[in-house]
Protein backbone atom coordinates (compact mmCIF):
# COMPACT_ATOMS: atom_id res chain seq x y z
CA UNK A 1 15.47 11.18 11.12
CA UNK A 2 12.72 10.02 13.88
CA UNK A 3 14.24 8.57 17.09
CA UNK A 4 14.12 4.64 16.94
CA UNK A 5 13.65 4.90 13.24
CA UNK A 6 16.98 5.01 10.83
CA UNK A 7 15.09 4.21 7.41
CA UNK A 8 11.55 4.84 6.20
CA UNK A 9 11.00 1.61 5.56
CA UNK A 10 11.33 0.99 9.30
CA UNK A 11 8.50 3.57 10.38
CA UNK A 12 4.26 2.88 10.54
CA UNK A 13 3.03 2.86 6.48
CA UNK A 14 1.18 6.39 7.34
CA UNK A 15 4.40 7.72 9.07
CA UNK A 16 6.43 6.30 6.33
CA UNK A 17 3.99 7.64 3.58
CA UNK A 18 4.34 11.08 4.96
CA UNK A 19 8.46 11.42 4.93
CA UNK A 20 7.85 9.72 1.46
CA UNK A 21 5.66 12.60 0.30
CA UNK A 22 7.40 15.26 1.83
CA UNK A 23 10.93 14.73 0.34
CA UNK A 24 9.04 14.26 -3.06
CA UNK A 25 7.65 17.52 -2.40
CA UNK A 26 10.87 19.12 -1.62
CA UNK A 27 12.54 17.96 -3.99
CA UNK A 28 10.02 19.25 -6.42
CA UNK A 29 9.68 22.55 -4.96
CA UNK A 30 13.84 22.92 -5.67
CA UNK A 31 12.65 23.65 -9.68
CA UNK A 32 11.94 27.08 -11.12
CA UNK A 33 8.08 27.93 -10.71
CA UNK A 34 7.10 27.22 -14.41
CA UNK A 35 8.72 24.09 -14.38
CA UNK A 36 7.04 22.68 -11.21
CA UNK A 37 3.79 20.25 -11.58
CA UNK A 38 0.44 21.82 -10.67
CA UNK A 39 -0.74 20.71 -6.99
CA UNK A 40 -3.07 18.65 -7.95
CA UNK A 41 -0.61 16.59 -9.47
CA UNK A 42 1.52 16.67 -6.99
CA UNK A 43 -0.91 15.61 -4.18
CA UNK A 44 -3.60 13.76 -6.00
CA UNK A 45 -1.59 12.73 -9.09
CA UNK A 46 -0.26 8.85 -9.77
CA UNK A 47 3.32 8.70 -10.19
CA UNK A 48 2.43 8.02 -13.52
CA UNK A 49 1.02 11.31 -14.35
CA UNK A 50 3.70 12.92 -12.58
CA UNK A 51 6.27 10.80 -14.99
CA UNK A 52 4.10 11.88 -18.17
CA UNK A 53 3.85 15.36 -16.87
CA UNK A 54 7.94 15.73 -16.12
CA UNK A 55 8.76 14.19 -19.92
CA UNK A 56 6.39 16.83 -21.15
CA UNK A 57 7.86 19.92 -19.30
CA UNK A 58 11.91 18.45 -19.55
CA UNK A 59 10.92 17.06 -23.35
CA UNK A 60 12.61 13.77 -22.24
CA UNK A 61 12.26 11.46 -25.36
CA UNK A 62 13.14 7.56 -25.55
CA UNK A 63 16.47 6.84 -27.21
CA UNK A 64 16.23 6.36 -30.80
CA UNK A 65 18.30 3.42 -30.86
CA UNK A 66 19.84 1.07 -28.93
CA UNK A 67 23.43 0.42 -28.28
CA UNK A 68 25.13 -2.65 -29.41
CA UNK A 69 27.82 -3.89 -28.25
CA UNK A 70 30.24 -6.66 -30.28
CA UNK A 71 33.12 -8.86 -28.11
CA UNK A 72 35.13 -11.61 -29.72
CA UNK A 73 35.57 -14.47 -27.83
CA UNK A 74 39.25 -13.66 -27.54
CA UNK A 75 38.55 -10.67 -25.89
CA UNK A 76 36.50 -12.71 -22.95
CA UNK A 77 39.27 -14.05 -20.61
């Protein structure tokens, strides 16, 4: 990555900030145009508008229901 540095975590908060930003962006810029947030989002955007904004565009819904699961205590051993 940066010499002396092996994580973000272990660079400046600006410096870490930056390589934060930019893989974001990258990994972002890797979806077709139309499905890409506007810049402004991107740049100036919380990460909660960018969450609302990527359920929106991928139609990501909450699960209906939730998943139960039933074990006997003979099956705990």
């Amino acid at each position: 990555m940066f010499p002396g540095f092996e994580t973000p975590i272990d660079l400046p908060w600006t410096m870490s900030f930056v390589v934060k930003k930019r893989q974001q962006v990258d990994s972002l810029s890797e979806l077709p145009k139309d499905k890409r947030p506007p810049e402004l989002i991107i740049w100036w955007g919380t990460s909660e508008e960018l969450e609302v904004w990527v359920d929106k565009v991928f139609d990501r819904k909450e699960p209906e229901q939730d998943i139960q699961f039933s074990i006997a205590q003979e099956d705990i051993g």
